[in-house]
C-alpha atoms as a PDB file:
ATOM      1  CA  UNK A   1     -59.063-158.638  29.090  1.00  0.00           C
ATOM      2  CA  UNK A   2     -58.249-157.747  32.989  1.00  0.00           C
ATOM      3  CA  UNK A   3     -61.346-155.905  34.770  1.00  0.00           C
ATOM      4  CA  UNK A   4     -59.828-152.213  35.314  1.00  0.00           C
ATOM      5  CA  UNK A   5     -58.916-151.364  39.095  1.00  0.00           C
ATOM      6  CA  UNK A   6     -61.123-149.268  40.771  1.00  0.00           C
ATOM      7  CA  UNK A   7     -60.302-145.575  41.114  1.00  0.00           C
ATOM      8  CA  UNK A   8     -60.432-143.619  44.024  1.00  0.00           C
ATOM      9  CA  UNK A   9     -61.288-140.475  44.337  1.00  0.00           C
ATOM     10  CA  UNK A  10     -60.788-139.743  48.442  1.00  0.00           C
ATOM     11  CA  UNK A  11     -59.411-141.516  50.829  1.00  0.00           C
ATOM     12  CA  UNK A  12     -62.342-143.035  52.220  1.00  0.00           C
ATOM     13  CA  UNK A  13     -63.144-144.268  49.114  1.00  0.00           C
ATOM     14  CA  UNK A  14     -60.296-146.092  49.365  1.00  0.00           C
ATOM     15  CA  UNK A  15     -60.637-146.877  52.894  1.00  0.00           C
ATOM     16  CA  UNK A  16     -63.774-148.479  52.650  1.00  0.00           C
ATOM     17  CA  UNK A  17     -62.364-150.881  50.296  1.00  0.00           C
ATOM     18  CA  UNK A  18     -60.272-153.309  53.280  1.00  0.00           C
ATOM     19  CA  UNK A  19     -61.994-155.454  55.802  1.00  0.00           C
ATOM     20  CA  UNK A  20     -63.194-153.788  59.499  1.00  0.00           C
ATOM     21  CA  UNK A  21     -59.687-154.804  61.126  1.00  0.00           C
ATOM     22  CA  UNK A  22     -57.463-152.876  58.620  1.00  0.00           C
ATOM     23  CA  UNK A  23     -60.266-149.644  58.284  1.00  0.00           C
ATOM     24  CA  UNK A  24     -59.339-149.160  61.624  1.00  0.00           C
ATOM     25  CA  UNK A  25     -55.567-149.102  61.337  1.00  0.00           C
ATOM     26  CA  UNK A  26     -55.869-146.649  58.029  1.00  0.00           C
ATOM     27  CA  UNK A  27     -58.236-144.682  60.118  1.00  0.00           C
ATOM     28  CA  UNK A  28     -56.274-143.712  62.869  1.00  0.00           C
ATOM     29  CA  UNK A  29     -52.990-143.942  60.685  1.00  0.00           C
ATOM     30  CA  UNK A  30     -54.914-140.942  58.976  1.00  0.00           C
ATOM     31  CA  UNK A  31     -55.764-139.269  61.881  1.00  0.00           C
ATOM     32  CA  UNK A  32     -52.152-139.436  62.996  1.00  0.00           C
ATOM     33  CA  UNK A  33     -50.958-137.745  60.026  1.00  0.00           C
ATOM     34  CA  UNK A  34     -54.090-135.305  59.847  1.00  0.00           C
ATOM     35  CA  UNK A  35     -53.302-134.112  63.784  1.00  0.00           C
ATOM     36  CA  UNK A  36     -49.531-133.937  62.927  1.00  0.00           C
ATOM     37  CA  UNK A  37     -49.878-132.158  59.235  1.00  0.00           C
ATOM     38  CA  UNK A  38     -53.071-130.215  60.022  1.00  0.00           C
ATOM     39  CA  UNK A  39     -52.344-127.846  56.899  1.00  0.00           C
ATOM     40  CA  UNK A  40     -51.690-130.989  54.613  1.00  0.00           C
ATOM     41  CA  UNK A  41     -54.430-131.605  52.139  1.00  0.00           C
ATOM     42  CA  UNK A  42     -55.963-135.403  51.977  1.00  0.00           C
ATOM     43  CA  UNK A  43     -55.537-136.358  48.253  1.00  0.00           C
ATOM     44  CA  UNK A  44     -55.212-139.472  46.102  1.00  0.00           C
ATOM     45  CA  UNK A  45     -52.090-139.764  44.039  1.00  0.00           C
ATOM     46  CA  UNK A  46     -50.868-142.738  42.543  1.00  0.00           C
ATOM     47  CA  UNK A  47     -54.271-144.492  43.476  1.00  0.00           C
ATOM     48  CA  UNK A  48     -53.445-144.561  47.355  1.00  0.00           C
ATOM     49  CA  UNK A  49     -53.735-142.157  50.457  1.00  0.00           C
ATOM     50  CA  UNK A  50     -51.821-138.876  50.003  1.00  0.00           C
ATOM     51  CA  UNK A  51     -51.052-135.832  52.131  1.00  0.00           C
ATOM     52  CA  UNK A  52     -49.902-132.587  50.533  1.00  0.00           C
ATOM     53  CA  UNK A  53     -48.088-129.795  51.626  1.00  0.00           C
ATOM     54  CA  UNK A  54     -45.725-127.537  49.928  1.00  0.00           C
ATOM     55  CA  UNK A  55     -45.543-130.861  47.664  1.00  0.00           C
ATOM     56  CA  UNK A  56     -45.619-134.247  48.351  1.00  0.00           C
ATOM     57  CA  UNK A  57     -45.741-134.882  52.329  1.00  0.00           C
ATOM     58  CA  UNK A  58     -46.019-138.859  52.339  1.00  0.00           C
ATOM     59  CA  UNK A  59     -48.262-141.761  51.407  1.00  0.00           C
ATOM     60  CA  UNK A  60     -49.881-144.793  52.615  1.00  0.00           C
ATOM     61  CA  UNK A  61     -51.206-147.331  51.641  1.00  0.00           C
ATOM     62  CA  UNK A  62     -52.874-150.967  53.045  1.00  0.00           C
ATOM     63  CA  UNK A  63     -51.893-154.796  51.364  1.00  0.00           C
ATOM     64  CA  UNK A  64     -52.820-158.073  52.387  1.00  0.00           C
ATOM     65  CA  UNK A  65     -50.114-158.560  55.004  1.00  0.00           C
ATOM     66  CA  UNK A  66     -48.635-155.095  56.161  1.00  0.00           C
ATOM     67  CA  UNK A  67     -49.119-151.315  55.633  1.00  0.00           C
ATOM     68  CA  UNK A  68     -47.214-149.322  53.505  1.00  0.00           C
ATOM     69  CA  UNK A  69     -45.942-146.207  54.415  1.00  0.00           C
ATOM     70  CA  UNK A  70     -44.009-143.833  52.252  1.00  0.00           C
ATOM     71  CA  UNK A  71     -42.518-140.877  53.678  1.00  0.00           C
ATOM     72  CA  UNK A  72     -39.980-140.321  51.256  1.00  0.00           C
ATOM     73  CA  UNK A  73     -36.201-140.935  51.044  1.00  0.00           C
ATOM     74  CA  UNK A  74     -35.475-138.325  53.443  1.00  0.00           C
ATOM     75  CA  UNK A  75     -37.879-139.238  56.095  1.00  0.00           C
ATOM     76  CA  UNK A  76     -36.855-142.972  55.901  1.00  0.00           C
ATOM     77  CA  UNK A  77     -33.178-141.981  56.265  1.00  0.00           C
ATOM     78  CA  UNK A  78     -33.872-139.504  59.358  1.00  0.00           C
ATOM     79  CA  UNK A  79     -35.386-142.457  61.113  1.00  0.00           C
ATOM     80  CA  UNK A  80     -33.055-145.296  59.957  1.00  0.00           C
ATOM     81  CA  UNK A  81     -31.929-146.724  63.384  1.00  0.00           C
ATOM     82  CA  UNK A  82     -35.940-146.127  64.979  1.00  0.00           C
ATOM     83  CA  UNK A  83     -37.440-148.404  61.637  1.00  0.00           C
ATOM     84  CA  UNK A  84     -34.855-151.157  61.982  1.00  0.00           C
ATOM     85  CA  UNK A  85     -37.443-153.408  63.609  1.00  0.00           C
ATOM     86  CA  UNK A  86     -39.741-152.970  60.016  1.00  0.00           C
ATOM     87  CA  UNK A  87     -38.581-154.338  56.403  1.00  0.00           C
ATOM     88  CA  UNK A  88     -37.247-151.007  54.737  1.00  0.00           C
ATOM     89  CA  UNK A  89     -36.674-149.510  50.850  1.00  0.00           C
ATOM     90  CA  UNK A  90     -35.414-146.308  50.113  1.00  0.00           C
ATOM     91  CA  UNK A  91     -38.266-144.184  50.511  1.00  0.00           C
ATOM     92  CA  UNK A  92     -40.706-146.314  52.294  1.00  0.00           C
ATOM     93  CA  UNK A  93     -41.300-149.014  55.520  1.00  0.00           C
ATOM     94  CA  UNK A  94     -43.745-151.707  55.895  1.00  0.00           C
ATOM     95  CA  UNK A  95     -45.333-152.562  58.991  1.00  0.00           C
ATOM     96  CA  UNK A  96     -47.296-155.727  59.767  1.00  0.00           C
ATOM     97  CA  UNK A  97     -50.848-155.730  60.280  1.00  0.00           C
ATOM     98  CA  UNK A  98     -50.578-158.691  62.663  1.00  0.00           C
ATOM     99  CA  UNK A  99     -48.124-156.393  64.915  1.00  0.00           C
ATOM    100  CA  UNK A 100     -48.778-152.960  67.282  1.00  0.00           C
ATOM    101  CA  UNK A 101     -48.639-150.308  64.342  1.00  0.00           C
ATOM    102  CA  UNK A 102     -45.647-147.804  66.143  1.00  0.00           C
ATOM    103  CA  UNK A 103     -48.186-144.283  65.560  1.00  0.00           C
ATOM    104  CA  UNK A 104     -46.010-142.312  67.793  1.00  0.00           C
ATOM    105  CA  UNK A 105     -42.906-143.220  65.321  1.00  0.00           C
ATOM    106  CA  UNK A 106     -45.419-142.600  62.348  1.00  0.00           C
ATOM    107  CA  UNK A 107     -45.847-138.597  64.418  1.00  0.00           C
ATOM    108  CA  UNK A 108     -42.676-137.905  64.489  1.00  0.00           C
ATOM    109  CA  UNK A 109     -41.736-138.917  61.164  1.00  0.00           C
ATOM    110  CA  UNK A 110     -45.009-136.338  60.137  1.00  0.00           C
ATOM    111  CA  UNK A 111     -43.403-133.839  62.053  1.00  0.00           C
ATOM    112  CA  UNK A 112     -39.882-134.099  60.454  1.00  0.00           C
ATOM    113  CA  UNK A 113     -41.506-134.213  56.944  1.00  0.00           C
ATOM    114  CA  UNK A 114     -43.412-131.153  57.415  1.00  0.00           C
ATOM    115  CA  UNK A 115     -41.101-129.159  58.809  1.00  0.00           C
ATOM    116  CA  UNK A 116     -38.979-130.559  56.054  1.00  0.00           C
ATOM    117  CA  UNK A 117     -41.420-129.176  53.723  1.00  0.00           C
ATOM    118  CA  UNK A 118     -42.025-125.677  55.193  1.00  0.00           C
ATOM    119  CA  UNK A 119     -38.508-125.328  54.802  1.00  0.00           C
ATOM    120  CA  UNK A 120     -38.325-125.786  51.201  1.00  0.00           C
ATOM    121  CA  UNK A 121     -40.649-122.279  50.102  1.00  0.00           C
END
């Protein structure tokens, strides 16, 4: 029988988890998002980083060789030609941990889903 996987309750729960190196990227990644969405509300949904607002905002999330970042369909599409340098899916981009994470690319992505989401009430 498999050991279950930890769950998290808050993100730095789930922060505290990685190695020094990749605490720091989720760190600022989250303070990115927090300074960008400052009415989203930090929450854990699908056992990784979530922000909130008006509905789901985005996620995040850390593996062994790149971040995950999931801004949905919409935001990935908006931003098409700016993520060509990362691998891309339909609602989400991964960027290398061995790389410069792009955080002002990460903002304005934030931005657009937000306003995205204000727009929707």
């Amino acid at each position: 029988m498999s050991k279950p996987k930890k769950q998290f309750k808050t993100m730095d729960e789930y922060i505290g988890t990685f190695p020094k190196k990749v605490q720091e990227i989720l760190e600022k990644l989250r303070y990115v998002i927090s300074n960008s969405a400052p009415k989203a509300e930090e929450t854990i949904s699908y056992q990784i980083p979530t922000f909130k607002l008006n509905g789901n905002l985005l996620h995040f999330a850390a593996y062994k060789n790149h971040i995950g970042f999931y801004p949905t369909p919409s935001g990935i599409e908006a931003f098409k030609k700016d993520l060509s340098l990362y691998e891309v899916a339909k609602g989400s981009v991964k960027f290398p941990i061995n790389k410069p994470i792009p955080y002002d690319l990460i903002r304005k992505i934030v931005e657009y889903r937000v306003k995205e989401n204000l727009d929707k009430k």
